[in-house]
PDB file of N, CA and C in Angstrom:
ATOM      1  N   UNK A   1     -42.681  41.336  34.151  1.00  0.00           N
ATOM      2  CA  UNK A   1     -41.392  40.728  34.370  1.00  0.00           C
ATOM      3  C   UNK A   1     -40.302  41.722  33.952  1.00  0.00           C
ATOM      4  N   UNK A   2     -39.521  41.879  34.643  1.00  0.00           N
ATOM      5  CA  UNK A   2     -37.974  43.053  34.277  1.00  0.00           C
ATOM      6  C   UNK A   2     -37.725  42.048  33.756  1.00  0.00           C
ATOM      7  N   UNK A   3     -36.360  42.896  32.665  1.00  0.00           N
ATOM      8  CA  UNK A   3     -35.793  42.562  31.500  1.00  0.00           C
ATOM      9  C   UNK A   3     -33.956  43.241  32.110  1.00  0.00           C
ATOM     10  N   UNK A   4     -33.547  42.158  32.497  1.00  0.00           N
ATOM     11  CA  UNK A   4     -32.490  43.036  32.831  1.00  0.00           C
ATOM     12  C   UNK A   4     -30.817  42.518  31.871  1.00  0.00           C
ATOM     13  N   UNK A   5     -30.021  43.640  31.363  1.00  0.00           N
ATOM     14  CA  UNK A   5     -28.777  43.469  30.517  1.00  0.00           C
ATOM     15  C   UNK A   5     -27.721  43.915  31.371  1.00  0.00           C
ATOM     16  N   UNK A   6     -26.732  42.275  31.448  1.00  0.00           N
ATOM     17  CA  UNK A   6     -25.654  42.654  32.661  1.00  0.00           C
ATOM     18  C   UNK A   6     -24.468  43.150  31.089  1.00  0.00           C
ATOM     19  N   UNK A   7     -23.544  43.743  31.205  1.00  0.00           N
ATOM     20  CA  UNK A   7     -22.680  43.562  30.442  1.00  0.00           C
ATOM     21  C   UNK A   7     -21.156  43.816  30.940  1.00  0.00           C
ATOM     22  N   UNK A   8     -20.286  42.939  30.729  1.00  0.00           N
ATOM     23  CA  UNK A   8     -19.337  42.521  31.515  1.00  0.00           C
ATOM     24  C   UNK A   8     -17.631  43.036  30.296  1.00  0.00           C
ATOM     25  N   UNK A   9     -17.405  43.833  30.569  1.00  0.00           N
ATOM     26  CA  UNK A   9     -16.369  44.045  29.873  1.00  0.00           C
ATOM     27  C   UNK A   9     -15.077  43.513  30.619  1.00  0.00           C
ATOM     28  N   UNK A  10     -15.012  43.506  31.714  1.00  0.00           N
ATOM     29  CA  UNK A  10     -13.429  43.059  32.747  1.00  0.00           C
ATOM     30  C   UNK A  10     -12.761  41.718  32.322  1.00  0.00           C
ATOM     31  N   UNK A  11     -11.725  41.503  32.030  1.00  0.00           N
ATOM     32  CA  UNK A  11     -11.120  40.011  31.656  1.00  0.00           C
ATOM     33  C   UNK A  11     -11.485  39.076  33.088  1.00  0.00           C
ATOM     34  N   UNK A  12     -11.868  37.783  32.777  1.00  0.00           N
ATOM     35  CA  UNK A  12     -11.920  36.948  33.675  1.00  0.00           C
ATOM     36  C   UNK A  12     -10.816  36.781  34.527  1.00  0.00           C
ATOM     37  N   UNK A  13      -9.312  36.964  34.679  1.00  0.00           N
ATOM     38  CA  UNK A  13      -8.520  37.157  35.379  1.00  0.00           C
ATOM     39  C   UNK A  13      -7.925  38.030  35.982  1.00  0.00           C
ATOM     40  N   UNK A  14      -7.131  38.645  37.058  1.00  0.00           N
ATOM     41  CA  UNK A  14      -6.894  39.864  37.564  1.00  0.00           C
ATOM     42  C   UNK A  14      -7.527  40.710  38.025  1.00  0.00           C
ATOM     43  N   UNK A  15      -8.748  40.310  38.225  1.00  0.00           N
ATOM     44  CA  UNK A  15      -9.636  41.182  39.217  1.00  0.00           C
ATOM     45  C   UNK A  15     -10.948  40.668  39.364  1.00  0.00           C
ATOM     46  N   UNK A  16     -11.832  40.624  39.855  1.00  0.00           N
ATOM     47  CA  UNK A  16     -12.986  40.251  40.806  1.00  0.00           C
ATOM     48  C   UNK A  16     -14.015  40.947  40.259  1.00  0.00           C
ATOM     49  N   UNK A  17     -14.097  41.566  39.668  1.00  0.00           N
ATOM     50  CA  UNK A  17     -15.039  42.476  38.469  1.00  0.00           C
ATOM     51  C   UNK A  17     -15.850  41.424  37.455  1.00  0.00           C
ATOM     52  N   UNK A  18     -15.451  40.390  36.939  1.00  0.00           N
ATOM     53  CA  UNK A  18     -16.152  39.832  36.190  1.00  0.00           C
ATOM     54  C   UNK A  18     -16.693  38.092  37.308  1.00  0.00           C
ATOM     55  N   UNK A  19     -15.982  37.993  37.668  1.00  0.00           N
ATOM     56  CA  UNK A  19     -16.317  37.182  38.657  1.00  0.00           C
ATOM     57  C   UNK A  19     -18.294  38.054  39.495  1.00  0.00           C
ATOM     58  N   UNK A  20     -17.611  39.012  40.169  1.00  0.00           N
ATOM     59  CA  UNK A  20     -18.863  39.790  40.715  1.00  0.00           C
ATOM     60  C   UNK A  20     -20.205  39.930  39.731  1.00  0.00           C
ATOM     61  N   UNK A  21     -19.582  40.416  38.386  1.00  0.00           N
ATOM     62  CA  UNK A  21     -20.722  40.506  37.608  1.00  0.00           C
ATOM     63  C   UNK A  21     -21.512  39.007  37.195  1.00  0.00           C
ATOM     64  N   UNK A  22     -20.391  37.634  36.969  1.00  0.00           N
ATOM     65  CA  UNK A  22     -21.350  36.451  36.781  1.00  0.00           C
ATOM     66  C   UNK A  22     -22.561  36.258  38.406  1.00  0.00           C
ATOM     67  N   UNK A  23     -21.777  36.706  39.344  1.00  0.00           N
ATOM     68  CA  UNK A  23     -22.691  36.479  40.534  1.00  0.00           C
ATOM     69  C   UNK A  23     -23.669  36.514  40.649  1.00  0.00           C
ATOM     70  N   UNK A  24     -23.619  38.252  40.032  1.00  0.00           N
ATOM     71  CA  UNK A  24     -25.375  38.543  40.602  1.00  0.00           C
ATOM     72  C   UNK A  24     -25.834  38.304  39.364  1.00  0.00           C
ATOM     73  N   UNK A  25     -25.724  37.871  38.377  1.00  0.00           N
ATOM     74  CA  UNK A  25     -26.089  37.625  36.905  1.00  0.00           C
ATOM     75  C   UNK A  25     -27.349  36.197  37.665  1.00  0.00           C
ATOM     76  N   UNK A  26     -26.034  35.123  38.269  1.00  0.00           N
ATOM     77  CA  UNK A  26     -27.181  34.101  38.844  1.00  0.00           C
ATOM     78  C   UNK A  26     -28.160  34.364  39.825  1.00  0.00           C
ATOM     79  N   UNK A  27     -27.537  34.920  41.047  1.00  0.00           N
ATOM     80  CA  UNK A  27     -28.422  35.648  41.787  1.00  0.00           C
ATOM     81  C   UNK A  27     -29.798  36.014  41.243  1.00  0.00           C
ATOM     82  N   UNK A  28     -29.602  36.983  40.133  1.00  0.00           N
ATOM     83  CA  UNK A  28     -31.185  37.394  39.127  1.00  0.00           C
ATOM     84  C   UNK A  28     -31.240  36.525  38.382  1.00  0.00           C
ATOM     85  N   UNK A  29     -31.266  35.705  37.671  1.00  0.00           N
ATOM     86  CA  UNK A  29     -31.750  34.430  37.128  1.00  0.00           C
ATOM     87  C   UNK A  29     -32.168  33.344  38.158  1.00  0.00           C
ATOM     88  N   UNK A  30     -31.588  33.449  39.500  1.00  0.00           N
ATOM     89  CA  UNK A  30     -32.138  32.503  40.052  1.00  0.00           C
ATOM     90  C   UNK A  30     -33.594  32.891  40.849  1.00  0.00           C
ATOM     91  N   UNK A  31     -33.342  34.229  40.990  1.00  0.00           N
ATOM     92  CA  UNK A  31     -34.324  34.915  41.893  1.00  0.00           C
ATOM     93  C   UNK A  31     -35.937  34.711  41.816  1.00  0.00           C
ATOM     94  N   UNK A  32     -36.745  34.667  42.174  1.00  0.00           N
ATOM     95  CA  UNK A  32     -38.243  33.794  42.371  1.00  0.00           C
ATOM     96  C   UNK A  32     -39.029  35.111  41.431  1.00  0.00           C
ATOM     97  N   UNK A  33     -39.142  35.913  41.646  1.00  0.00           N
ATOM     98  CA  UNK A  33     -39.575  36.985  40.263  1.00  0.00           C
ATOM     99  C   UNK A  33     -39.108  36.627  39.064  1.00  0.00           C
ATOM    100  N   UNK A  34     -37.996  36.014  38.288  1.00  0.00           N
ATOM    101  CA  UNK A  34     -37.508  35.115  37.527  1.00  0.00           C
ATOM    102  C   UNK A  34     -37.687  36.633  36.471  1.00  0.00           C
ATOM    103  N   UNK A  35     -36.679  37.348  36.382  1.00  0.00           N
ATOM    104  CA  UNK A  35     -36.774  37.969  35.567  1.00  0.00           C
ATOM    105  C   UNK A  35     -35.824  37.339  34.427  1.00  0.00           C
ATOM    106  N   UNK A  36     -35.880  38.279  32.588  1.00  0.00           N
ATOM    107  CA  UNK A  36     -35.270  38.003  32.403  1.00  0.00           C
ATOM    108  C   UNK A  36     -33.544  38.408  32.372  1.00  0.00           C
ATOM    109  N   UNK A  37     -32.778  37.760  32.131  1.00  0.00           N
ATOM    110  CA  UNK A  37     -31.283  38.144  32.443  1.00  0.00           C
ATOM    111  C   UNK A  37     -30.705  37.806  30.999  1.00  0.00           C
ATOM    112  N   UNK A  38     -30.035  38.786  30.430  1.00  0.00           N
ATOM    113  CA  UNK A  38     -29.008  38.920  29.042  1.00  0.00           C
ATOM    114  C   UNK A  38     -27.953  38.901  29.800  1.00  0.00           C
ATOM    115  N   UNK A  39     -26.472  38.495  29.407  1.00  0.00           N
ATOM    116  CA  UNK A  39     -25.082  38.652  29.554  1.00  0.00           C
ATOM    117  C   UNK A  39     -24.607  39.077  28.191  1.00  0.00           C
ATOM    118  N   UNK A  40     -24.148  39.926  28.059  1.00  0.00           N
ATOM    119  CA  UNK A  40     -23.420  40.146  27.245  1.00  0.00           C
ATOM    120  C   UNK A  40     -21.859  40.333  27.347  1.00  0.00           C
ATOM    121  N   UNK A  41     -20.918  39.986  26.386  1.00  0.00           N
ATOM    122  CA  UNK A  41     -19.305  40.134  27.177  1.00  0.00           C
ATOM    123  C   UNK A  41     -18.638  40.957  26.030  1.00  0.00           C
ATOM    124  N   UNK A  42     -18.027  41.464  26.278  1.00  0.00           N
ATOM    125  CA  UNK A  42     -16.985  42.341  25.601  1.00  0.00           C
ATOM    126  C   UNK A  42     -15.825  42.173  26.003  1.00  0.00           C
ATOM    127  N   UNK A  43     -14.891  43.288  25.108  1.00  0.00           N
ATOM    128  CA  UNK A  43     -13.360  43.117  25.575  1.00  0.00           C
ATOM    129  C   UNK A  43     -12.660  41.539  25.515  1.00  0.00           C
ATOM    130  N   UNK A  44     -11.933  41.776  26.622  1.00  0.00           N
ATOM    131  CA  UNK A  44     -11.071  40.440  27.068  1.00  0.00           C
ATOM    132  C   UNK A  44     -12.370  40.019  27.964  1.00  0.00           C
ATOM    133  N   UNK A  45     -13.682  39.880  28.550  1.00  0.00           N
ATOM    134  CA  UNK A  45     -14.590  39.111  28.672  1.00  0.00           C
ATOM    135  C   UNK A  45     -15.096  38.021  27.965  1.00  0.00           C
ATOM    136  N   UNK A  46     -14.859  38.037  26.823  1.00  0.00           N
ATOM    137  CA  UNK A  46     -15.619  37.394  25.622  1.00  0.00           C
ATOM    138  C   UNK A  46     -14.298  35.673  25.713  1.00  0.00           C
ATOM    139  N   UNK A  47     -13.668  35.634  26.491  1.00  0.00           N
ATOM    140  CA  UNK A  47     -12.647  34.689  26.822  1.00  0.00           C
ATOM    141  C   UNK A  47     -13.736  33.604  27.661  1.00  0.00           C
ATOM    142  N   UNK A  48     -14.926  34.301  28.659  1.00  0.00           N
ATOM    143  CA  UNK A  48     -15.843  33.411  29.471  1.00  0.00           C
ATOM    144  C   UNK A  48     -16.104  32.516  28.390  1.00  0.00           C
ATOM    145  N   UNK A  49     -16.611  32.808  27.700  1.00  0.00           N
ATOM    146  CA  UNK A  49     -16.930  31.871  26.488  1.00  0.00           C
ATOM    147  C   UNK A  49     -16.152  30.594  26.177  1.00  0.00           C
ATOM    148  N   UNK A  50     -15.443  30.472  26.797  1.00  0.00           N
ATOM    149  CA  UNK A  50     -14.136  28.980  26.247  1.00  0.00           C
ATOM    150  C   UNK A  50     -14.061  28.317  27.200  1.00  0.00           C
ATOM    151  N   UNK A  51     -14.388  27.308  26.905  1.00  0.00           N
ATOM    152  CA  UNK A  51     -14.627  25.881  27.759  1.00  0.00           C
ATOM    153  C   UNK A  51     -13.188  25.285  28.019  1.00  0.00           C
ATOM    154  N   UNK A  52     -12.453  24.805  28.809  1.00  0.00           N
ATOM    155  CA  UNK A  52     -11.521  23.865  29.426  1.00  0.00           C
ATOM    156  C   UNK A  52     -10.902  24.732  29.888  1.00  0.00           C
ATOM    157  N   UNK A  53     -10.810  25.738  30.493  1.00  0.00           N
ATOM    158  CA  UNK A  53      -9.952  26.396  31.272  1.00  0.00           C
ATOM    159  C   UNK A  53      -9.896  26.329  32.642  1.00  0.00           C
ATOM    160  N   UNK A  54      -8.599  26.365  32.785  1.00  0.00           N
ATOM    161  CA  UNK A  54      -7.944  25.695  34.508  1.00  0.00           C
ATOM    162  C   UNK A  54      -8.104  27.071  35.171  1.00  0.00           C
ATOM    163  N   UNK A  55      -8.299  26.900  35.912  1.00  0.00           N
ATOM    164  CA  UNK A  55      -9.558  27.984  36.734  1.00  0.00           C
ATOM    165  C   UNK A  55      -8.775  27.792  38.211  1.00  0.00           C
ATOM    166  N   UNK A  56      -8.505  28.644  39.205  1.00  0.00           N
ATOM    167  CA  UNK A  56      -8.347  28.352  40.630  1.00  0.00           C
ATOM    168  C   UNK A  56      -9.439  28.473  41.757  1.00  0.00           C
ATOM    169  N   UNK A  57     -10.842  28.876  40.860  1.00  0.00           N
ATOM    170  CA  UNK A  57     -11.754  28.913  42.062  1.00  0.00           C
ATOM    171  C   UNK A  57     -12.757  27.898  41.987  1.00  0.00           C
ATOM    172  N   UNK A  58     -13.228  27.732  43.367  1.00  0.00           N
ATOM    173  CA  UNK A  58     -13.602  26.087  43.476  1.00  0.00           C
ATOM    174  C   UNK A  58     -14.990  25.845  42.511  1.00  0.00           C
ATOM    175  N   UNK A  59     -15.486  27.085  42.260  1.00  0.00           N
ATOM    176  CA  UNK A  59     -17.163  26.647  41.069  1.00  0.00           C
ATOM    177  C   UNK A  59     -16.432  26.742  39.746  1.00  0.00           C
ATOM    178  N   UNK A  60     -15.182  27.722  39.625  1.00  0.00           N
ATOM    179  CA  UNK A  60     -14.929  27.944  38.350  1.00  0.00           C
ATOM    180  C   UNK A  60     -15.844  28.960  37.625  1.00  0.00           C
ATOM    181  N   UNK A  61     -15.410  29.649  36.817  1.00  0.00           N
ATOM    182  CA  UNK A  61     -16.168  30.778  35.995  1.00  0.00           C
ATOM    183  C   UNK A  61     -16.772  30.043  34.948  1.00  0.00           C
ATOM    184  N   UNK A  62     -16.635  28.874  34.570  1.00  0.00           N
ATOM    185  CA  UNK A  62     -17.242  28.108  33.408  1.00  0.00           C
ATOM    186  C   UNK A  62     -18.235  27.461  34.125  1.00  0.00           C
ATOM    187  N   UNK A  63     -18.102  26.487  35.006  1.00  0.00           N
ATOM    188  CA  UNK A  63     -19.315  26.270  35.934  1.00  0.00           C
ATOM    189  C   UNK A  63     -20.650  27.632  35.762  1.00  0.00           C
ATOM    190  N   UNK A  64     -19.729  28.388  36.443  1.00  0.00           N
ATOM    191  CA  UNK A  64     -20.669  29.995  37.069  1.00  0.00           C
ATOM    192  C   UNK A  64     -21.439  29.891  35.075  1.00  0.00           C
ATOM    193  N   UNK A  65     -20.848  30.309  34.373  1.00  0.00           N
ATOM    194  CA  UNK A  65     -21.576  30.539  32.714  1.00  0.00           C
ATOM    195  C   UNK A  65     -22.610  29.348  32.754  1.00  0.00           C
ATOM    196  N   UNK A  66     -22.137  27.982  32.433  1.00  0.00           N
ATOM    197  CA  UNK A  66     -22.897  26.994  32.568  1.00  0.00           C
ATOM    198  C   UNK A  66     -24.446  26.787  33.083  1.00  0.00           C
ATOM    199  N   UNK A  67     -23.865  27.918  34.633  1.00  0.00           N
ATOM    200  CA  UNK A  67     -25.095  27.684  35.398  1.00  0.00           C
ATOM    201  C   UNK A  67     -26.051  28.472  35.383  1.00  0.00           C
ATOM    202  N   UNK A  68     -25.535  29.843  34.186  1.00  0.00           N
ATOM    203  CA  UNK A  68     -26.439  30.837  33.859  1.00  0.00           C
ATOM    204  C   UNK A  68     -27.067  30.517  32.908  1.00  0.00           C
ATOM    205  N   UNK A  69     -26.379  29.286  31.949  1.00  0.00           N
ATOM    206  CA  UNK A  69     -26.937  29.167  30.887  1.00  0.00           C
ATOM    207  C   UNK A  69     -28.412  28.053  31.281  1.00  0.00           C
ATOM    208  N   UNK A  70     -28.366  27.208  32.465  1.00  0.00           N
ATOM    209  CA  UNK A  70     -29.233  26.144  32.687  1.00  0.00           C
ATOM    210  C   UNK A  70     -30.306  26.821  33.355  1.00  0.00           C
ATOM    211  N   UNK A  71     -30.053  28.304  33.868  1.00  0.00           N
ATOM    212  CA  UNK A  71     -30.843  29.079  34.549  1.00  0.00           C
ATOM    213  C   UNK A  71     -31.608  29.949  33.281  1.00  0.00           C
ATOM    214  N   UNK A  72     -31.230  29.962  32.231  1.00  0.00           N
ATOM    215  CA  UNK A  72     -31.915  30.669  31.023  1.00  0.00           C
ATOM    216  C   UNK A  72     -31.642  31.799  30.613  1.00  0.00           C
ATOM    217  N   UNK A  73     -30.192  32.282  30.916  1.00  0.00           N
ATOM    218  CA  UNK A  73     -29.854  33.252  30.784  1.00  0.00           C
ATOM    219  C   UNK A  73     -29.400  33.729  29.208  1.00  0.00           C
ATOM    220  N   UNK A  74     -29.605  34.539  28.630  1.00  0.00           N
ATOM    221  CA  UNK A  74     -29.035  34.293  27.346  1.00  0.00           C
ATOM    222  C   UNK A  74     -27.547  34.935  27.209  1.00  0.00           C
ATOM    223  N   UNK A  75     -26.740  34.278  26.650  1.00  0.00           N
ATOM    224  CA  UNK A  75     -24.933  35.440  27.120  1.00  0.00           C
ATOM    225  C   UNK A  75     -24.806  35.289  25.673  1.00  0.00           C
ATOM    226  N   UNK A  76     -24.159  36.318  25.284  1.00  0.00           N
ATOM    227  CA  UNK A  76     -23.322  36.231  24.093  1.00  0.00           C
ATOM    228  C   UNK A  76     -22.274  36.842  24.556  1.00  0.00           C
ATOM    229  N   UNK A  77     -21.610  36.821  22.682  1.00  0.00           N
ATOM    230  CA  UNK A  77     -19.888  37.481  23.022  1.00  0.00           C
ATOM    231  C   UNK A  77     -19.991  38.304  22.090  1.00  0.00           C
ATOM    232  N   UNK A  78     -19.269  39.381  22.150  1.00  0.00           N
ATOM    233  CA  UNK A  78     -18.933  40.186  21.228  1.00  0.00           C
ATOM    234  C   UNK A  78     -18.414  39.886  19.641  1.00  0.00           C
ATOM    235  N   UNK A  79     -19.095  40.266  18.938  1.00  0.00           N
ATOM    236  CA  UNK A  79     -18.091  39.420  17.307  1.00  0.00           C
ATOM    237  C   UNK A  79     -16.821  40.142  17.434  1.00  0.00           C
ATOM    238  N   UNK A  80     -17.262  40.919  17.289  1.00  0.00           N
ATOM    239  CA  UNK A  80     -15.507  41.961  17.218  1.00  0.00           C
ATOM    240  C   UNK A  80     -14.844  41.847  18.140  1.00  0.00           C
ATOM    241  N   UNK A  81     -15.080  41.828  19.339  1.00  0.00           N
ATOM    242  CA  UNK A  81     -14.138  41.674  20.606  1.00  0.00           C
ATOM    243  C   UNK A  81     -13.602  40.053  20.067  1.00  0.00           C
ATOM    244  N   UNK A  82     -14.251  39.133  19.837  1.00  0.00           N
ATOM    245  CA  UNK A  82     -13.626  38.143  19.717  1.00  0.00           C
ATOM    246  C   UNK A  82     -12.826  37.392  18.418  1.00  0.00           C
ATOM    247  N   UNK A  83     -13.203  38.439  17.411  1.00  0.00           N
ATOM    248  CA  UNK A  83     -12.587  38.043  15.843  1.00  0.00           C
ATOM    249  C   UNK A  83     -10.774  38.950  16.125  1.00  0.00           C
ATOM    250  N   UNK A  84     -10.750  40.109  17.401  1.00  0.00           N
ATOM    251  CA  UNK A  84      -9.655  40.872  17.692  1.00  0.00           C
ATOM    252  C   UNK A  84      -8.710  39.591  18.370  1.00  0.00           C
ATOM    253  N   UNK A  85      -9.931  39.328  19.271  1.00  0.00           N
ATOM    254  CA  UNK A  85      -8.136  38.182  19.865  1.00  0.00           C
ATOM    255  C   UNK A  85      -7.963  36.737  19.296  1.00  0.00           C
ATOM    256  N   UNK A  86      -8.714  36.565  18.085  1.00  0.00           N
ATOM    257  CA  UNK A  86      -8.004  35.188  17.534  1.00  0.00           C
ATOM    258  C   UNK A  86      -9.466  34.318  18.116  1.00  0.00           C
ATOM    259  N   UNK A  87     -10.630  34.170  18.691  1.00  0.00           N
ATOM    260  CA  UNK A  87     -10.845  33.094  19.165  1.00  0.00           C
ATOM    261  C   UNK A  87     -12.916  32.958  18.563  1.00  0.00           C
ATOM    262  N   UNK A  88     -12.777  33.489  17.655  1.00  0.00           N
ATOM    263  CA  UNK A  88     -14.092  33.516  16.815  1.00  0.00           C
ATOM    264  C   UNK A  88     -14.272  31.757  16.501  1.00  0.00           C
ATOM    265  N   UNK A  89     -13.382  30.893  15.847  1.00  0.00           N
ATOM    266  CA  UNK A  89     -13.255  30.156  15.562  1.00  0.00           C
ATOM    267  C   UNK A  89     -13.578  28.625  16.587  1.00  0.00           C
ATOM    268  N   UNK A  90     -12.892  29.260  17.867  1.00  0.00           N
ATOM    269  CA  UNK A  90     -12.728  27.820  18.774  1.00  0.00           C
ATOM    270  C   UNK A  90     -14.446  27.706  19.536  1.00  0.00           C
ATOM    271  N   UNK A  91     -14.383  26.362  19.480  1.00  0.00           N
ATOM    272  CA  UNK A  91     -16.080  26.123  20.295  1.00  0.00           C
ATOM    273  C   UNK A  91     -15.691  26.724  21.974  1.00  0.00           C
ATOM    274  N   UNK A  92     -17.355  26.881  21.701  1.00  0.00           N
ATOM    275  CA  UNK A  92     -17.737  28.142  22.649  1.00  0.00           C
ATOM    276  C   UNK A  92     -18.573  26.756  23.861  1.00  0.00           C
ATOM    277  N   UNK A  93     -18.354  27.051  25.206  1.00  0.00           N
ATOM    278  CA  UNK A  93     -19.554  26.311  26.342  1.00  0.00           C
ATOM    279  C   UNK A  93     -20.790  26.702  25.591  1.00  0.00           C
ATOM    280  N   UNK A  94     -21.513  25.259  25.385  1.00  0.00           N
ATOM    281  CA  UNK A  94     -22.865  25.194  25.154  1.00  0.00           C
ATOM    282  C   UNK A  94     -23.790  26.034  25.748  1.00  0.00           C
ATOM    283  N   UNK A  95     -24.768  26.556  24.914  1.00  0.00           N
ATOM    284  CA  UNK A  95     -25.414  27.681  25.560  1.00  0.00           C
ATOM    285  C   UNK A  95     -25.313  28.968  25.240  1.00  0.00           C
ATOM    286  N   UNK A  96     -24.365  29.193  24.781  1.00  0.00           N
ATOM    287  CA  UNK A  96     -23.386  30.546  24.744  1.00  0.00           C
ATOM    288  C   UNK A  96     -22.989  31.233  22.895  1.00  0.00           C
ATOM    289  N   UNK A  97     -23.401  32.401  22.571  1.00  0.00           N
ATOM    290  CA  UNK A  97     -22.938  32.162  21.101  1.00  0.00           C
ATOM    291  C   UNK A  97     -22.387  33.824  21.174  1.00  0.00           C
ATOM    292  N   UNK A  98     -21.801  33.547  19.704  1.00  0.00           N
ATOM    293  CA  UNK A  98     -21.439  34.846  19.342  1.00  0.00           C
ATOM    294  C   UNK A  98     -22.408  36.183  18.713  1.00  0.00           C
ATOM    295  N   UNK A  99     -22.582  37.473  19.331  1.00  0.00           N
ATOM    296  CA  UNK A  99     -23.474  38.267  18.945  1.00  0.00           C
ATOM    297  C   UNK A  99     -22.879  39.737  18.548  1.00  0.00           C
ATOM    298  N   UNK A 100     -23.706  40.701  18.115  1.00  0.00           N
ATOM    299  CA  UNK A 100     -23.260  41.830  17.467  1.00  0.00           C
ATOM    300  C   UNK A 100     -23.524  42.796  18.261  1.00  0.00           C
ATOM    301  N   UNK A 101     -23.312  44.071  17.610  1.00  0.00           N
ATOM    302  CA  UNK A 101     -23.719  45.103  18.138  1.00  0.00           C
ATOM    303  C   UNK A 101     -24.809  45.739  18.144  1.00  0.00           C
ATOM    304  N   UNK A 102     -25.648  45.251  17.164  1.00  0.00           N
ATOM    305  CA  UNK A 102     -26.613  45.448  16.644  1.00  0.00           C
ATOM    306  C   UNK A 102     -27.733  44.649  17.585  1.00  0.00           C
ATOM    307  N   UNK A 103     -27.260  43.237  18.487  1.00  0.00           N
ATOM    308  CA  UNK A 103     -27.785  42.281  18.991  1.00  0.00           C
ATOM    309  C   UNK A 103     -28.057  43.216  20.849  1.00  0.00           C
ATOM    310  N   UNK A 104     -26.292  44.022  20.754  1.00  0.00           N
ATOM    311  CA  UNK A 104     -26.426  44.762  22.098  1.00  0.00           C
ATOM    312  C   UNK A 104     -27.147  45.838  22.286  1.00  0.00           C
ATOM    313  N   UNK A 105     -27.535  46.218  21.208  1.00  0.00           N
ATOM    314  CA  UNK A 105     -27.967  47.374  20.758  1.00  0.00           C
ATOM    315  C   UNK A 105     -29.804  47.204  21.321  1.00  0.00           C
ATOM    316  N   UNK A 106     -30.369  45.617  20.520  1.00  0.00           N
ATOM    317  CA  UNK A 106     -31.734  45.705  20.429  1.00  0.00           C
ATOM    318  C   UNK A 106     -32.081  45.041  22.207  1.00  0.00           C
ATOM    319  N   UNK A 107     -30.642  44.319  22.731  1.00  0.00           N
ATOM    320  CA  UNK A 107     -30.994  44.101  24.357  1.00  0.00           C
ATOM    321  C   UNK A 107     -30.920  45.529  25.303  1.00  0.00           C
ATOM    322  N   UNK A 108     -29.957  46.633  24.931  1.00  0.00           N
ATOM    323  CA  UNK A 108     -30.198  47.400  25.503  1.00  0.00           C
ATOM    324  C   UNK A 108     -31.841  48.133  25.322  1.00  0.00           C
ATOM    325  N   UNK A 109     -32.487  48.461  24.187  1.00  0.00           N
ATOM    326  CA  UNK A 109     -33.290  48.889  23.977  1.00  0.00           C
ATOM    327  C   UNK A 109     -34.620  48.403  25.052  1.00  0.00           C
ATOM    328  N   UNK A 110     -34.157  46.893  24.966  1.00  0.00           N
ATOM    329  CA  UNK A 110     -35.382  45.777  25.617  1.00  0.00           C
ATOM    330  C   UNK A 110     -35.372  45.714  27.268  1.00  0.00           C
ATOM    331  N   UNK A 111     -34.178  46.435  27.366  1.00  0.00           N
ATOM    332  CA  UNK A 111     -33.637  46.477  29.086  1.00  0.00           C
ATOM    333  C   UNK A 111     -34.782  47.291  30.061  1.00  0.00           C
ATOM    334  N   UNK A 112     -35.181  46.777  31.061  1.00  0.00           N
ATOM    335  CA  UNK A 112     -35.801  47.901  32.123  1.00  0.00           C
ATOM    336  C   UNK A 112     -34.256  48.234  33.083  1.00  0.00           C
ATOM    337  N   UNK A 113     -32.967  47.599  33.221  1.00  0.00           N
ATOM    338  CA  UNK A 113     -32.003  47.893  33.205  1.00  0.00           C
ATOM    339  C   UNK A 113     -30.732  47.365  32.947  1.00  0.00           C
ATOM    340  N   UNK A 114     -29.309  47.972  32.641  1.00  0.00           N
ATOM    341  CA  UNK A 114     -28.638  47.913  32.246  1.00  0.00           C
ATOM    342  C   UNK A 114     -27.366  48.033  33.400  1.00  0.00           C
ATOM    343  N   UNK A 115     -27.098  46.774  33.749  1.00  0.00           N
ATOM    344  CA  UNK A 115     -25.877  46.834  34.332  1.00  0.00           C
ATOM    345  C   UNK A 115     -24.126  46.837  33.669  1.00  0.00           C
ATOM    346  N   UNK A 116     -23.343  47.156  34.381  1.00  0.00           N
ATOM    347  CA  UNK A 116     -21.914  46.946  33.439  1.00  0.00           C
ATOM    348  C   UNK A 116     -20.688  46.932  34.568  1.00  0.00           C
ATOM    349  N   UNK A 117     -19.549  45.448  34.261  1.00  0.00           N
ATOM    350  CA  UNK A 117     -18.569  45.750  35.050  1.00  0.00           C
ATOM    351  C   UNK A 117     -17.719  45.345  33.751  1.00  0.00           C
TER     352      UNK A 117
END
C-alpha cells in the first residue's frame, strides 16, 4: 500500500491551490488501491481547520476536509503556523488536530511520496 503526504501551505482563499490540493487528497483516499493519505497544513492553510466558515463554493472546503476525514485521511495543522495567527485555541472540524514538526517530519519519512501546494 503507498503511503502518500499531501502538504498544503496556500491559504484557503485567493487562489485555487489549496482547493486543488484538497481534491486530489480525496481523489487518493477515495481511490480503490486505498492508499494511505496524510494532509498536513501549514501557513495560512492551517485556517482549513475551522469549522463555520461561509464558503462560496457549492461542497465548501469544510465539507471537502470532512470528507477526507470520513475517507480516513489523517490532516493535521501546524502548531506554530497556528499558535502565529491566534487560532490554536478555537475548536477544530472533527477529525482534524493539531501536529508538529516533528509529526511532519516522521510522515515525511513514512511517505513513498510527498506532494505540496
Amino acid at each position: 500500500m503507498q503511503n502518500i503526504l499531501i502538504i498544503i501551505n496556500a491559504p484557503p482563499y485567493g487562489s485555487e491551490r489549496c482547493l486543488s490540493g484538497l481534491r486530489l487528497a480525496i481523489a487518493l483516499a477515495d481511490h480503490e488501491n486505498k492508499p494511505t493519505v496524510r494532509v498536513f497544513l501549514m501557513s495560512d492553510a492551517t485556517v482549513l481547520g475551522l469549522p463555520n466558515q461561509v464558503e462560496g463554493t457549492s461542497n465548501g472546503l469544510q465539507g471537502m476536509v470532512e470528507a477526507l476525514v470520513d475517507l480516513g485521511a489523517e490532516i493535521r495543522l501546524c502548531r506554530t503556523c497556528v499558535l502565529a495567527r491566534g487560532i490554536a485555541e478555537l475548536p477544530l472540524i472533527a477529525g482534524t488536530a493539531i501536529g508538529t514538526l516533528v509529526d511532519l517530519a516522521e510522515m515525511t519519512l513514512a511517505a513513498d511520496k510527498v506532494i505540496t501546494f
